[in-house]
Structure formats: structure tokens, C-alpha cells
C-alpha atoms as a PDB file:
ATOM      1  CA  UNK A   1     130.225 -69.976 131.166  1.00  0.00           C
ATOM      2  CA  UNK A   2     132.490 -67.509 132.615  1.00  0.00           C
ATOM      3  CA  UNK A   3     131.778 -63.921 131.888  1.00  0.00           C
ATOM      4  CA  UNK A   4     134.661 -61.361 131.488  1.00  0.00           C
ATOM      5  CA  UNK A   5     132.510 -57.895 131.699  1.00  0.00           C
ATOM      6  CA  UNK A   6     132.991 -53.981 132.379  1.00  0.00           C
ATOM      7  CA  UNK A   7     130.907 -51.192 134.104  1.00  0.00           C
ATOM      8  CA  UNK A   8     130.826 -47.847 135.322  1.00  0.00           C
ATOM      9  CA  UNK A   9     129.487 -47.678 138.606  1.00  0.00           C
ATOM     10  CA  UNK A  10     127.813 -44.267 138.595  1.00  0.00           C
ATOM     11  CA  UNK A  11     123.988 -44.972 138.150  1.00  0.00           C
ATOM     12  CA  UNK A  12     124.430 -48.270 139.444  1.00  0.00           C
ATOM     13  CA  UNK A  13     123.687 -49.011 143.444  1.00  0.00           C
ATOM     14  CA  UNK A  14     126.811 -51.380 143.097  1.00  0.00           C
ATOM     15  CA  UNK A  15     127.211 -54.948 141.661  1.00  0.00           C
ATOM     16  CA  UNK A  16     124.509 -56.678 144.068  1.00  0.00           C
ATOM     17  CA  UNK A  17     120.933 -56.930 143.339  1.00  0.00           C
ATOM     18  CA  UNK A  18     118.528 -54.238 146.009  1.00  0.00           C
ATOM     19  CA  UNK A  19     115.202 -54.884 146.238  1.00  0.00           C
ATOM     20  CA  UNK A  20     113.757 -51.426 144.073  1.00  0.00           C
ATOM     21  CA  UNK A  21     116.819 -50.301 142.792  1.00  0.00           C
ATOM     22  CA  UNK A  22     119.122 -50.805 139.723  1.00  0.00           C
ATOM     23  CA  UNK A  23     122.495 -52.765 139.779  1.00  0.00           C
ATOM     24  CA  UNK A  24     124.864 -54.347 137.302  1.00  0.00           C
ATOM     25  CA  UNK A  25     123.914 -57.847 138.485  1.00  0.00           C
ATOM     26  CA  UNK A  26     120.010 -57.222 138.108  1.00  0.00           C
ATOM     27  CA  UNK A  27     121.382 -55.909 134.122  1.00  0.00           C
ATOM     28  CA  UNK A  28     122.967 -59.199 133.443  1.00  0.00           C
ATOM     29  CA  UNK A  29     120.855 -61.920 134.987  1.00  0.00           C
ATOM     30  CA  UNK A  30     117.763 -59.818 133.431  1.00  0.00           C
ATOM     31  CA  UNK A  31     119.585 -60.108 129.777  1.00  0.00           C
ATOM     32  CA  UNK A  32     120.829 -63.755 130.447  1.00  0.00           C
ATOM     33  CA  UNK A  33     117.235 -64.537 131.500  1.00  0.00           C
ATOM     34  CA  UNK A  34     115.717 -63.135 128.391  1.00  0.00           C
ATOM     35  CA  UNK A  35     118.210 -65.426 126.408  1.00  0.00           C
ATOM     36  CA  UNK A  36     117.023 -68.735 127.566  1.00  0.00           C
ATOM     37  CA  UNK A  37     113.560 -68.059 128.955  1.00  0.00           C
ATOM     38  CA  UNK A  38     114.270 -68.839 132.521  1.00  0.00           C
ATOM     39  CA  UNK A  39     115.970 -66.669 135.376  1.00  0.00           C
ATOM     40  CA  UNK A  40     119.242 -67.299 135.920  1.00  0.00           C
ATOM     41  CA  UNK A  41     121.742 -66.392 138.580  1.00  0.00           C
ATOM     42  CA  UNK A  42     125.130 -65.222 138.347  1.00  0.00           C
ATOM     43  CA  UNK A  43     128.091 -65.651 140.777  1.00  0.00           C
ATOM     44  CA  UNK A  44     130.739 -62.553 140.419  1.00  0.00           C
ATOM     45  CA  UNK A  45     134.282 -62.261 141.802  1.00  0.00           C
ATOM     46  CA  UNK A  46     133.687 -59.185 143.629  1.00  0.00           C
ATOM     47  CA  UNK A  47     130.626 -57.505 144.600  1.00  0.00           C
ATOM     48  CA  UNK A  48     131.439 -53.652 143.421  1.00  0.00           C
ATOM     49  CA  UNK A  49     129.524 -50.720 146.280  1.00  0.00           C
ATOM     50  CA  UNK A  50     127.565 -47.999 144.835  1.00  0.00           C
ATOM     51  CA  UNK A  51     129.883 -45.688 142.705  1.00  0.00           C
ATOM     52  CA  UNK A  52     132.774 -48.396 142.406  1.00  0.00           C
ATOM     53  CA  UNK A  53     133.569 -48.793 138.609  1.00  0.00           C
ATOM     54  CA  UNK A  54     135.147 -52.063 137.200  1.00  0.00           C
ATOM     55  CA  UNK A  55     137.088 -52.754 134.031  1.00  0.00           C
ATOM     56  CA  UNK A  56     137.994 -56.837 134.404  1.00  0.00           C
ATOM     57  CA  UNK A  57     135.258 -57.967 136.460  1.00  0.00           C
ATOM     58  CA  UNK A  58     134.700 -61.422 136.345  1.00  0.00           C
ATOM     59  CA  UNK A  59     131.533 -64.113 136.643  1.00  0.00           C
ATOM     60  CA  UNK A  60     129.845 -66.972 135.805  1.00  0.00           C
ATOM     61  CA  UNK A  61     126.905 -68.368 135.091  1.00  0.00           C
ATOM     62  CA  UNK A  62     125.020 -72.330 134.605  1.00  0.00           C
ATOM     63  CA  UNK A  63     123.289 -72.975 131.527  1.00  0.00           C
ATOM     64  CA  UNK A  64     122.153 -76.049 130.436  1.00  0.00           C
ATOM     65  CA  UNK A  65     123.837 -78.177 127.755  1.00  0.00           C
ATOM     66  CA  UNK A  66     120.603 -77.612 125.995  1.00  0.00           C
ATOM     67  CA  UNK A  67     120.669 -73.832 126.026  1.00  0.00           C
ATOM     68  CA  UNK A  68     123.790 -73.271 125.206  1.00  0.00           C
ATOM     69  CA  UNK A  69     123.517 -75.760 122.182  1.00  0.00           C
ATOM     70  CA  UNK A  70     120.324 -73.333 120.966  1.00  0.00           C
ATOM     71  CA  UNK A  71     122.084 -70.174 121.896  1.00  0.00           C
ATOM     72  CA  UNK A  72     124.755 -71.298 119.149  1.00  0.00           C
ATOM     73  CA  UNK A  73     121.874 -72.264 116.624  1.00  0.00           C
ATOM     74  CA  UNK A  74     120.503 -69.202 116.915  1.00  0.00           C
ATOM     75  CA  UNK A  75     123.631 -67.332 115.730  1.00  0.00           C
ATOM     76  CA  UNK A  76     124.119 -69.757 112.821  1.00  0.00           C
ATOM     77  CA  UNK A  77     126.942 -71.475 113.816  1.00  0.00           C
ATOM     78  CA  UNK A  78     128.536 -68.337 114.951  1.00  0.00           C
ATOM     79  CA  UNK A  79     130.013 -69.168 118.173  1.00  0.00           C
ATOM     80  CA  UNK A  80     130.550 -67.743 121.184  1.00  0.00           C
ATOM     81  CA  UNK A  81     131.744 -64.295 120.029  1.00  0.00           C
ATOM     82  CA  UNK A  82     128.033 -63.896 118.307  1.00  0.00           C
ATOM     83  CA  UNK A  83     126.309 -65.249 121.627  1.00  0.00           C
ATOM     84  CA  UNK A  84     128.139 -62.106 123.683  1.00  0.00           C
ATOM     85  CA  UNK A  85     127.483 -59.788 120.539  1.00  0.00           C
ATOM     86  CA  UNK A  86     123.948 -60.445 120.864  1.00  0.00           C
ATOM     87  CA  UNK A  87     123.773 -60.552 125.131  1.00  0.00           C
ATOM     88  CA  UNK A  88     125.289 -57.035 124.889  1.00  0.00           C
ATOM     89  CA  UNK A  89     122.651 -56.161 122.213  1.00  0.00           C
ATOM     90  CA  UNK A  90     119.363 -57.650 125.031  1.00  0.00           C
ATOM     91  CA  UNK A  91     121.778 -55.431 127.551  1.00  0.00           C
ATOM     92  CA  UNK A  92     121.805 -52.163 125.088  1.00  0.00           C
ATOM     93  CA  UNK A  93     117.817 -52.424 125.213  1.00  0.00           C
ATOM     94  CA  UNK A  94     117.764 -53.123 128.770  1.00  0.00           C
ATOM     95  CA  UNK A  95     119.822 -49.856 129.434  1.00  0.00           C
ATOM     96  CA  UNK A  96     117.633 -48.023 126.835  1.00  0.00           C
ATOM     97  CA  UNK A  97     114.580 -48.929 128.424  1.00  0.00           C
ATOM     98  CA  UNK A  98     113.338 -50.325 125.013  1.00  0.00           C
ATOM     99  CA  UNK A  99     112.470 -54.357 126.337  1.00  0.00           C
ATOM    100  CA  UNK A 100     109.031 -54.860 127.515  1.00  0.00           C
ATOM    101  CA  UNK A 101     108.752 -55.716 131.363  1.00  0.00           C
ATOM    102  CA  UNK A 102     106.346 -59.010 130.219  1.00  0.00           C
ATOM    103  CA  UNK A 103     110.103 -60.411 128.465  1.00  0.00           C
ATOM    104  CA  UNK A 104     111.774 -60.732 131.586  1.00  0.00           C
ATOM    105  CA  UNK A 105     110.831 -64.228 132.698  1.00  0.00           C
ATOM    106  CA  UNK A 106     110.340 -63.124 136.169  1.00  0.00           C
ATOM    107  CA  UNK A 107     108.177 -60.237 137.615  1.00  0.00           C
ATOM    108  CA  UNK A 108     110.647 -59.375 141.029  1.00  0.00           C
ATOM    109  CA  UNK A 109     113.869 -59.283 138.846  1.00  0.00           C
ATOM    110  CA  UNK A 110     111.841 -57.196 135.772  1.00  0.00           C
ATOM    111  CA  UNK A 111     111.318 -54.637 138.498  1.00  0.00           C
ATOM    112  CA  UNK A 112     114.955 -53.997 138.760  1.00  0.00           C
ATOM    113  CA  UNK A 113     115.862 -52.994 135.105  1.00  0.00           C
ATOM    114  CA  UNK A 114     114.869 -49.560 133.215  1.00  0.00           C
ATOM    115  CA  UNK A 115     111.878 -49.234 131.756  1.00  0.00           C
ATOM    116  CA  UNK A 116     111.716 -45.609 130.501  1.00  0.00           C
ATOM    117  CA  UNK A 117     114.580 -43.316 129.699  1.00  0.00           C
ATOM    118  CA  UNK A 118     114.699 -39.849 131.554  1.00  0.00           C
ATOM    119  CA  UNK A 119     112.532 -42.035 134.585  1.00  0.00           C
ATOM    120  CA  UNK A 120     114.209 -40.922 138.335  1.00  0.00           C
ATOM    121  CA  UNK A 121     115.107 -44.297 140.381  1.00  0.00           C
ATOM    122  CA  UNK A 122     112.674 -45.525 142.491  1.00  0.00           C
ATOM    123  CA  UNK A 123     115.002 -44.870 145.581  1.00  0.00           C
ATOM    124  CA  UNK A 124     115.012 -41.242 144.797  1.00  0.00           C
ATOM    125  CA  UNK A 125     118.641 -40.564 144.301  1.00  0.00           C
ATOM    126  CA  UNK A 126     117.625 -38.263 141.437  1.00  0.00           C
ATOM    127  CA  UNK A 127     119.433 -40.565 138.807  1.00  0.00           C
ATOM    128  CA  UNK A 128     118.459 -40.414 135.814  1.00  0.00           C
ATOM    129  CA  UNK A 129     117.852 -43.697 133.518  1.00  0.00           C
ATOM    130  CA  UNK A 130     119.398 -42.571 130.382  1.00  0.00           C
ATOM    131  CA  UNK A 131     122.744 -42.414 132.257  1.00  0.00           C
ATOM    132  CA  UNK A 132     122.770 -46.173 132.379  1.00  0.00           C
ATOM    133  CA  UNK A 133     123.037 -45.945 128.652  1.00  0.00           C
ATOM    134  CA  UNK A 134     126.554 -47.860 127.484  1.00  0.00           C
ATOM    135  CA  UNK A 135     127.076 -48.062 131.014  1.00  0.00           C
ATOM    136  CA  UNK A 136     127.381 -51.878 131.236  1.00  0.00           C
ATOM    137  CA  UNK A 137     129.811 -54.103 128.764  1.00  0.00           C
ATOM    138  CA  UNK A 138     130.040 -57.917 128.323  1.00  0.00           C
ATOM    139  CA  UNK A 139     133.928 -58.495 126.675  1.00  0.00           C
ATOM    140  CA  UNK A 140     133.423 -62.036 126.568  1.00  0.00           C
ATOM    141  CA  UNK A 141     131.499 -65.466 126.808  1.00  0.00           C
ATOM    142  CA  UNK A 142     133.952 -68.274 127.504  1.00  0.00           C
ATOM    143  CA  UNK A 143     132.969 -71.925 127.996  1.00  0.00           C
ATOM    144  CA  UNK A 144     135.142 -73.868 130.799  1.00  0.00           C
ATOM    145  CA  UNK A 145     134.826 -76.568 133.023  1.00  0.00           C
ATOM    146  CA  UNK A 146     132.510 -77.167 135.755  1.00  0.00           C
ATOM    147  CA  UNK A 147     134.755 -76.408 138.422  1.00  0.00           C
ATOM    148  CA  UNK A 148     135.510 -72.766 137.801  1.00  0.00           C
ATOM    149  CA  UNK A 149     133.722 -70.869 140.263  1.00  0.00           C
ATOM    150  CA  UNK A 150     134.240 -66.905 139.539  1.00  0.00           C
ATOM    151  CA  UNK A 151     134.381 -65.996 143.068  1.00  0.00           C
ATOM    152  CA  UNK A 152     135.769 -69.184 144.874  1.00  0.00           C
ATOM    153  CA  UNK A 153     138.286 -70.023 142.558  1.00  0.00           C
ATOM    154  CA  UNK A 154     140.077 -66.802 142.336  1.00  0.00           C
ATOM    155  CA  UNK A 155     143.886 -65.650 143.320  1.00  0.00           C
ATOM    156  CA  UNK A 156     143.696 -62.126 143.937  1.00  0.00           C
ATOM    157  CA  UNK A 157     141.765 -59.172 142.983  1.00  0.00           C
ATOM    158  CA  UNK A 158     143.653 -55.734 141.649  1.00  0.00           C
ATOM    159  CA  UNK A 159     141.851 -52.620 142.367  1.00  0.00           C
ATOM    160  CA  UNK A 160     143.340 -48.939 141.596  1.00  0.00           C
ATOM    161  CA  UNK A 161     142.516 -45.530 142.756  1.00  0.00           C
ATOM    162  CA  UNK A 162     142.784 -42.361 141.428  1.00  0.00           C
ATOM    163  CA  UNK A 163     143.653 -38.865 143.187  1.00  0.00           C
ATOM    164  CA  UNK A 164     144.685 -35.717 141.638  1.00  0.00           C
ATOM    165  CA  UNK A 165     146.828 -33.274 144.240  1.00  0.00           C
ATOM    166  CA  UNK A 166     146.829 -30.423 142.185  1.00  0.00           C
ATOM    167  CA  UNK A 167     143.682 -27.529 141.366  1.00  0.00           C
ATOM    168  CA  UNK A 168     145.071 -26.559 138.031  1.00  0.00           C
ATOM    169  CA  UNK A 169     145.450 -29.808 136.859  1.00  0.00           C
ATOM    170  CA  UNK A 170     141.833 -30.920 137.591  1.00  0.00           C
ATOM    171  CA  UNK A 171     139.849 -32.071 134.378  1.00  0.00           C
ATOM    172  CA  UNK A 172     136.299 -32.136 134.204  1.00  0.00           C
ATOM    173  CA  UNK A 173     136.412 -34.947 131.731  1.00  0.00           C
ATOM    174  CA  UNK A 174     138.003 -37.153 134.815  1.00  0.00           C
ATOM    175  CA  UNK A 175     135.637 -35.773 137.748  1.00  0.00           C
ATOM    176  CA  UNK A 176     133.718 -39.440 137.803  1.00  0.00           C
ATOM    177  CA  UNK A 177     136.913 -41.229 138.238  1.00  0.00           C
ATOM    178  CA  UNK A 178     139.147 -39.399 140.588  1.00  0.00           C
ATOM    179  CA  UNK A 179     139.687 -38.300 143.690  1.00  0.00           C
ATOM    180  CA  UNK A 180     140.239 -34.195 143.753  1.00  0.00           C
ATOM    181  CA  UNK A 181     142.487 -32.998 146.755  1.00  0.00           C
ATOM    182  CA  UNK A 182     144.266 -29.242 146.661  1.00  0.00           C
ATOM    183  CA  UNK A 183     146.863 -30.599 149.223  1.00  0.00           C
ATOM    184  CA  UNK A 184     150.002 -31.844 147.812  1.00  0.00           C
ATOM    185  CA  UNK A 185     150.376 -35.194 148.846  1.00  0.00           C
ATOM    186  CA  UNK A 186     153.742 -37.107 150.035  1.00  0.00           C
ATOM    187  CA  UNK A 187     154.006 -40.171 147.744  1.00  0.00           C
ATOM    188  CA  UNK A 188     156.844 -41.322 150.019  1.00  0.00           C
ATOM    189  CA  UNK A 189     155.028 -41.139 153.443  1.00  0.00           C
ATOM    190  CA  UNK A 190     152.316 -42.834 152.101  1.00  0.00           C
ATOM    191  CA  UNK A 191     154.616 -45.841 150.475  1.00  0.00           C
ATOM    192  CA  UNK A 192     156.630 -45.991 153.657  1.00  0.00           C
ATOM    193  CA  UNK A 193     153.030 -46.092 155.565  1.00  0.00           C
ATOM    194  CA  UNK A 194     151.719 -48.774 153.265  1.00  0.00           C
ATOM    195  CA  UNK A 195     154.568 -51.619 154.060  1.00  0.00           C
ATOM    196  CA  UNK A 196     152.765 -52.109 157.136  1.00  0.00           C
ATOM    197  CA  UNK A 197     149.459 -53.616 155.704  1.00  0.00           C
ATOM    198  CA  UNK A 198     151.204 -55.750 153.325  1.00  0.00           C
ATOM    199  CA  UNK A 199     150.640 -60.128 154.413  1.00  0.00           C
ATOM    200  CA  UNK A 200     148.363 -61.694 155.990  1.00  0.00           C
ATOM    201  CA  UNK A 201     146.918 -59.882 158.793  1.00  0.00           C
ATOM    202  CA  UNK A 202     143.325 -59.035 160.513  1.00  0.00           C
ATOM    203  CA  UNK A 203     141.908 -55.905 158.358  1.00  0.00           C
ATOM    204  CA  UNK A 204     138.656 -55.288 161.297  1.00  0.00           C
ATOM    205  CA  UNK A 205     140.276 -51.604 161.604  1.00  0.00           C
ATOM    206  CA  UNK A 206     140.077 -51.130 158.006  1.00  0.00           C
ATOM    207  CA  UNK A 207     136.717 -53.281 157.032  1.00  0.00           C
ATOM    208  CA  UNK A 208     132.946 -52.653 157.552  1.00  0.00           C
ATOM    209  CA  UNK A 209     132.691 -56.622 158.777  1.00  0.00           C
ATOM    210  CA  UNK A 210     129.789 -58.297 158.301  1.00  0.00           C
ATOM    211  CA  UNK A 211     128.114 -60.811 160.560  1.00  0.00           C
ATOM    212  CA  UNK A 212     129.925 -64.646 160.720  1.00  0.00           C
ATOM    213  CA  UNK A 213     132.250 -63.348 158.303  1.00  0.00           C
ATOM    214  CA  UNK A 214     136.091 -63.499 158.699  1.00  0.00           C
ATOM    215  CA  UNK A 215     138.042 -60.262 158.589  1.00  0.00           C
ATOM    216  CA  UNK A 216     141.583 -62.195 157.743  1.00  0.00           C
ATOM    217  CA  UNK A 217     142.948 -61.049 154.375  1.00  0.00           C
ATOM    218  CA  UNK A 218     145.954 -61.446 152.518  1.00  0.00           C
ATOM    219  CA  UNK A 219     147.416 -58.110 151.229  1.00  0.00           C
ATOM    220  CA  UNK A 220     149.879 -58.692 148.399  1.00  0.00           C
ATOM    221  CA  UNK A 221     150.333 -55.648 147.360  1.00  0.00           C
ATOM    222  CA  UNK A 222     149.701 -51.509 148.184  1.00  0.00           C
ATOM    223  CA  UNK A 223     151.617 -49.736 145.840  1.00  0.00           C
ATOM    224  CA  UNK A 224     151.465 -45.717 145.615  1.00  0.00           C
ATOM    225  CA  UNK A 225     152.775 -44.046 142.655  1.00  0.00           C
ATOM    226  CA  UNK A 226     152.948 -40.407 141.185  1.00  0.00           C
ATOM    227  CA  UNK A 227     152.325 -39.247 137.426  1.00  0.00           C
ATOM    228  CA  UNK A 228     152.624 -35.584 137.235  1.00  0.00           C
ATOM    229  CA  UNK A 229     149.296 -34.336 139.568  1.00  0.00           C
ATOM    230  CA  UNK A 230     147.774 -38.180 139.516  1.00  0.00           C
ATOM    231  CA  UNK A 231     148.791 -40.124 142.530  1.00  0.00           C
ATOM    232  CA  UNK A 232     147.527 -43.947 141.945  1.00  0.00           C
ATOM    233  CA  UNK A 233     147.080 -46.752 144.798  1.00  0.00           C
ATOM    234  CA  UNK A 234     147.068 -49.878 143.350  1.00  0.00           C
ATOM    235  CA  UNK A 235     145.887 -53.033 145.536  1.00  0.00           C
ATOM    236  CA  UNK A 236     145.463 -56.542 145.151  1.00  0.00           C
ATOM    237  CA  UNK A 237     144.404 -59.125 148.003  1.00  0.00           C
ATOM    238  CA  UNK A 238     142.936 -62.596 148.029  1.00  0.00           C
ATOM    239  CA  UNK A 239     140.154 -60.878 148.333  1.00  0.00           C
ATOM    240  CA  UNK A 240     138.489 -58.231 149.991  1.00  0.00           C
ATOM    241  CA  UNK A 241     136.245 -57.324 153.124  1.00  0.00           C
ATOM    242  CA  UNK A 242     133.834 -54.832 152.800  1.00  0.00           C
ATOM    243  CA  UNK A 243     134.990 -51.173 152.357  1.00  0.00           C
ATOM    244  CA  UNK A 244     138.717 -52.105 152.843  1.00  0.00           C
ATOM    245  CA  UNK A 245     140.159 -50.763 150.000  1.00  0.00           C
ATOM    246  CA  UNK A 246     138.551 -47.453 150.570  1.00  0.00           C
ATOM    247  CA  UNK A 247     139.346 -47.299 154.248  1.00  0.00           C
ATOM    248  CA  UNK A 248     143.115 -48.032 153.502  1.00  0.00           C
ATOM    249  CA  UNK A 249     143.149 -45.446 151.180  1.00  0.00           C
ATOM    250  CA  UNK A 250     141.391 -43.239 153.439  1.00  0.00           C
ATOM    251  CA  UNK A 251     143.990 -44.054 155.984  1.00  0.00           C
ATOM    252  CA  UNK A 252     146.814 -43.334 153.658  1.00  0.00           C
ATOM    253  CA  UNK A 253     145.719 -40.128 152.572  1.00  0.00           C
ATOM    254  CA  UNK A 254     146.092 -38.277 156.110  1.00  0.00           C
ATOM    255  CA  UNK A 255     149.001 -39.634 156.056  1.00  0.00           C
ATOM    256  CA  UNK A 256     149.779 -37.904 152.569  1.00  0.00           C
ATOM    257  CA  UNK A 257     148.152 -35.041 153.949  1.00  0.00           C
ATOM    258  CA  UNK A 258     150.308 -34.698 156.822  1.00  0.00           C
ATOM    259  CA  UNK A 259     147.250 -35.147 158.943  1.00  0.00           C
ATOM    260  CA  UNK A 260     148.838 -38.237 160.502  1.00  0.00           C
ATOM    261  CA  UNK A 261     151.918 -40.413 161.206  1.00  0.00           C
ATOM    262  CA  UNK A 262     152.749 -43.532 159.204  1.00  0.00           C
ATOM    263  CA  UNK A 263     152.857 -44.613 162.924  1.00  0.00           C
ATOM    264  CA  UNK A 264     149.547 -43.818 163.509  1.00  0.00           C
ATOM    265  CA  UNK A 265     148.632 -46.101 160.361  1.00  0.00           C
ATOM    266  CA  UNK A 266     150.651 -48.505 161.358  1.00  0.00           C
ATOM    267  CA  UNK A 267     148.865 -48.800 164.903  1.00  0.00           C
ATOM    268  CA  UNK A 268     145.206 -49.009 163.446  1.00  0.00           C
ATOM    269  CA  UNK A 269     146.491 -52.000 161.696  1.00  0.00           C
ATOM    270  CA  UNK A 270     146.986 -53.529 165.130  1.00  0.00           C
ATOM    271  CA  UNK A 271     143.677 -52.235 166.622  1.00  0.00           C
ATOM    272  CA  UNK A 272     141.473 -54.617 167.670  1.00  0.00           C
ATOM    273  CA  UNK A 273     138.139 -52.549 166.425  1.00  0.00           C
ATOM    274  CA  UNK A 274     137.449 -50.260 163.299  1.00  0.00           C
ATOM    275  CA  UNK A 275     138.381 -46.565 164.896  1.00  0.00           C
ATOM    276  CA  UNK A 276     136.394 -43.678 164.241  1.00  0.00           C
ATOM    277  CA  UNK A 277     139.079 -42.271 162.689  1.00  0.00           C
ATOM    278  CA  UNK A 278     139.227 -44.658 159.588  1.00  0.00           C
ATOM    279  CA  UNK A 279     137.259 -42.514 157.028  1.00  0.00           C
ATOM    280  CA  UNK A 280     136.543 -44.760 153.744  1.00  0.00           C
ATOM    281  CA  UNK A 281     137.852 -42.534 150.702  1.00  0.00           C
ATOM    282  CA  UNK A 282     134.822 -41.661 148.117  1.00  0.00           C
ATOM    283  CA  UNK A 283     133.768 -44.930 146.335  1.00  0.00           C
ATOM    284  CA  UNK A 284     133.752 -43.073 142.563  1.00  0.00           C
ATOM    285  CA  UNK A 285     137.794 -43.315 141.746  1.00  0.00           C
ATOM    286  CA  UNK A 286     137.738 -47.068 142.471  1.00  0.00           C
ATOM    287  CA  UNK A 287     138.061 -49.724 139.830  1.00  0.00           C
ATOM    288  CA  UNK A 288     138.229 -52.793 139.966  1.00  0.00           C
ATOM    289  CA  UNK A 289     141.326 -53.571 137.053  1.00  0.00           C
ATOM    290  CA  UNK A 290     141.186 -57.456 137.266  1.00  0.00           C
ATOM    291  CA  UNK A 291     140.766 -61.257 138.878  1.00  0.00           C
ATOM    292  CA  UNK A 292     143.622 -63.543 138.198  1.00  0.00           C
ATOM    293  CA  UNK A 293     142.879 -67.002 138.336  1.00  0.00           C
ATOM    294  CA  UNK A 294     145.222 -70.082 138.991  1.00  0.00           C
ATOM    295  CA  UNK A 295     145.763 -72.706 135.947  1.00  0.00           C
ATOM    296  CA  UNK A 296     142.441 -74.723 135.537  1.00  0.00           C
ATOM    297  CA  UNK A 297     143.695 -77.889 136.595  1.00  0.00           C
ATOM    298  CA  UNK A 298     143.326 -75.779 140.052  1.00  0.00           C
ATOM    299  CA  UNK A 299     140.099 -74.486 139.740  1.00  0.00           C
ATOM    300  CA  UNK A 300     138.599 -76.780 142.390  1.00  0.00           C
ATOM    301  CA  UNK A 301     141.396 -77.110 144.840  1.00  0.00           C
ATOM    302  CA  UNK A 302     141.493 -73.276 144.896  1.00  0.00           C
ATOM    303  CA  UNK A 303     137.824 -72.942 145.316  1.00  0.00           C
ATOM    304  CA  UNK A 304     137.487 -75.438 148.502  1.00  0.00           C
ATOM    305  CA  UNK A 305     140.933 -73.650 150.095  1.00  0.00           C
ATOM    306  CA  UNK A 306     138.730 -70.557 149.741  1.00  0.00           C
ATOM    307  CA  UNK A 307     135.789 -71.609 150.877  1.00  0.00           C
ATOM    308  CA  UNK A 308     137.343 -72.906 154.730  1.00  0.00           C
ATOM    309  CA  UNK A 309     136.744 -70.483 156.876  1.00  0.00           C
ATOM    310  CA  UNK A 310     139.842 -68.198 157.573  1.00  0.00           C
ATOM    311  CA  UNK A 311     141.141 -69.063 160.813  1.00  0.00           C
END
């Protein structure tokens, strides 16, 4: 079943499950596992940090022929639309801290998910519980074939970022979804700056890399565009290494700023190590906007082309 879903990334410590802490993936497997009895795990296109919101995030999950055959009984011959109606209802109770612990069918996963509204997080980040209310949306259940994988068999990934250059026009109502700056910032540096990243290059200057794991990544596009006081990146990539989008909109911002050359940018892009001077930009204006996917007569091909190692 692939799962079309949407967060905000506030109270969550990102998409990936952490041992004594809340995330978006312990909410859905905990409400998927509640569903059929069993736990479950979910694969997801792209594994959100702490703070990083998402609109058209994208997973999947197994279930039996079996389950999915009751979980359509048990809406009455509703279909699919009733199954997500009622996984976002398990998820509204998870959020609310209203299901039992002794529901979840597994005691390591049921310490993950609320329990009491108003509770502070066990990792003592002073978050409160009753902020994850509505913060967590399934769109859509979809039934396809075996060989989509979420993660494996996708394209590209679109990400945008939000700044606003300008102290007057700074809106409280926005503060958990952009970036504020009070230096005006040159849209045409920055665009000039950003040709450079664009193809298939190494991104170790810009990534946090992780052990084994390739830092080769196919930029296809860095656009940077200006609405009134609201400068937007937008960025989309095969896929991502860890902190990249943030560090190359770190990177772009000095050069917005003034701070530095499109040069300089340019250079780091060469540099065989992540410099000190690569500062990630904060995670909360991020969103992920969308995974596009290739027709599914492709599914498979796509997902073994992904999974060989990037040479």
C-alpha cells in the first residue's frame, strides 16, 4: 500500500524512529499496527530531521492479502478512502494521547507514541504533547503492485525553503515555517551562485555523510525566487544526503548576504571535505513539497538502478 501523508515537523524528532523520543514514523507504524494486530514497518521516501516539515511525503507499507481484505470488511465495503478515514482517526487518538499503551501490539514501539497530553518528552526538549495534536495527516491509502518501493523507486524529491528579508514584513503566524533575516538578500547572486551545483556531482562539502554511504547526487534543480519580502529555494535531486539541502542553502545565503562570493560557493563544490564554513540553514522552513515517481511499469527497474551503489 503506498501511503501519500503530511506533517509538521515541530514536535517531531524528524521522520525516523529514536529510541525514547517521538517521530512521525513511530505515529504511523503505531496506528498501522493497531489496525491489523501486528507491528508493521514502513519504508518512506525521505527521512525528514528534527524540525523539517513535509506536505507530499511518500511511503509504503506490506500487509497481507488477508488484512487488507478485513480492513475493507470492516468499513462495509467502503474502500480504501474509509480505511485512511479511519487510520487518521487511530492517528487523532494517538496524537491525543487517548489509546491505551496495552493496544499497541508491541511494548518498544508503544513507548514512542503520547500517552498524556500536556506530558514534556522524555528527551527533555520541553515539548509539549498536545502540540502533536493535528500534527500528522494520512491523504491517502493506495493499493499498487509489489514492486513499488517508496524510497527505491523514486525520481526525484522537491524540497522548498522559506526566508523572509525584510523586519516589517515578518508575521508571527509564519515564524514555524520561515527563515527571518533583516539583511536584504540578492536574489540574483544567489541564482548566478546556484548554477554551479546543478548535475551530477560529489555533494561531501555540502552533506553530513554517513558511514559506507555514497555522497554522489544528482541536482536537477536550485531555483531562487523573490515574492515581495519571501525569497524561496526550491530543490529537487534524486535524492538527498544528509543535511544537503540545508547546507546549500546555508551556502547560498552568505552569498545573498554579501558575506561571500558566488566564487567562493562555487569552490566548496569542488572541495574535497565538508569546510567549516558550510553552516546548515535552520531545519524549521524546510518542506518537503513532493516524490515523483516514474510510470509503474518502471517501478522495479528504477528501484534496482537506485539501489547500485553510486560510483
Amino acid at each position: 500500500m503506498r501511503i501519500d501523508l503530511a506533517y509538521d515537523g515541530a514536535p517531531f524528532v524528524g521522520w525516523a524512529r529514536q529510541p525514547g523520543q517521538w517521530s512521525a514514523q513511530a505515529i504511523v507504524e503505531a496506528a498501522l499496527s493497531v489496525m491489523v494486530q501486528r507491528r508493521v514497518a514502513v519504508t518512506v521516501a525521505g527521512r525528514t530531521d528534527a524540525g523539517v516539515h513535509a506536505r507530499g511525503q511518500v511511503a509504503h507499507v506490506d500487509f497481507t492479502e488477508d488484512e487488507w481484505a478485513r480492513l475493507l470488511e470492516q468499513t462495509h465495503g467502503g474502500g480504501a478512502a474509509q480505511v485512511t478515514a479511519r487510520l487518521n482517526s487511530v492517528i487523532g487518538l494517538l496524537l491525543a494521547g487517548r489509546l491505551p499503551a496495552d493496544r499497541i501490539p508491541d511494548a518498544a514501539l508503544a513507548l514512542e507514541v503520547p500517552t498524556r497530553i500536556g506530558e514534556e518528552t522524555p528527551g527533555g526538549e520541553g515539548r509539549r504533547r498536545a502540540s502533536l495534536l493535528g500534527a500528522l495527516a494520512v491523504h491517502a491509502l493506495t493499493e499498487v503492485r509489489e514492486d513499488f518501493d517508496a524510497r527505491f523507486s523514486a525520481l526525484s524529491r522537491t524540497y522548498t525553503y522559506t526566508v523572509c528579508d525584510a523586519r516589517e514584513a515578518w508575521d508571527p503566524l509564519r515564524r514555524g515555517f520561515e527563515l527571518w533575516v533583516d539583511t536584504p538578500l540578492d536574489v540574483d547572486a544567489m541564482r548566478s551562485a546556484a548554477v554551479h551545483a546543478l548535475g551530477l556531482r560529489d555533494f561531501l562539502a555540502f552533506c553530513k555523510p554517513r558511514e559506507g554511504a555514497s555522497t554522489l547526487r544528482e541536482l536537477q534543480a536550485l531555483s531562487v525566487t523573490r515574492s515581495g519580502a519571501r525569497v524561496t529555494f526550491t530543490v529537487q535531486a534524486d535524492a538527498f544526503c544528509h543535511h544537503m539541502v540545508r547546507s546549500l542553502v546555508g551556502g547560498l545565503l552568505k552569498v545573498g548576504a554579501g558575506e561571500r562570493s558566488g566564487e567562493w560557493f562555487a569552490d566548496l563544490l569542488d572541495s574535497p571535505r565538508r569546510e567549516g564554513e558550510v553552516v546548515m540553514a535552520a531545519p524549521h522552513p524546510l518542506v518537503l513539497e513532493s516524490v515523483e515517481y516514474p510510470d509503474e511499469s518502471l517501478w522495479a527497474l528504477r528501484a534496482e538502478q537506485t539501489r547500485a551503489k553510486r560510483t
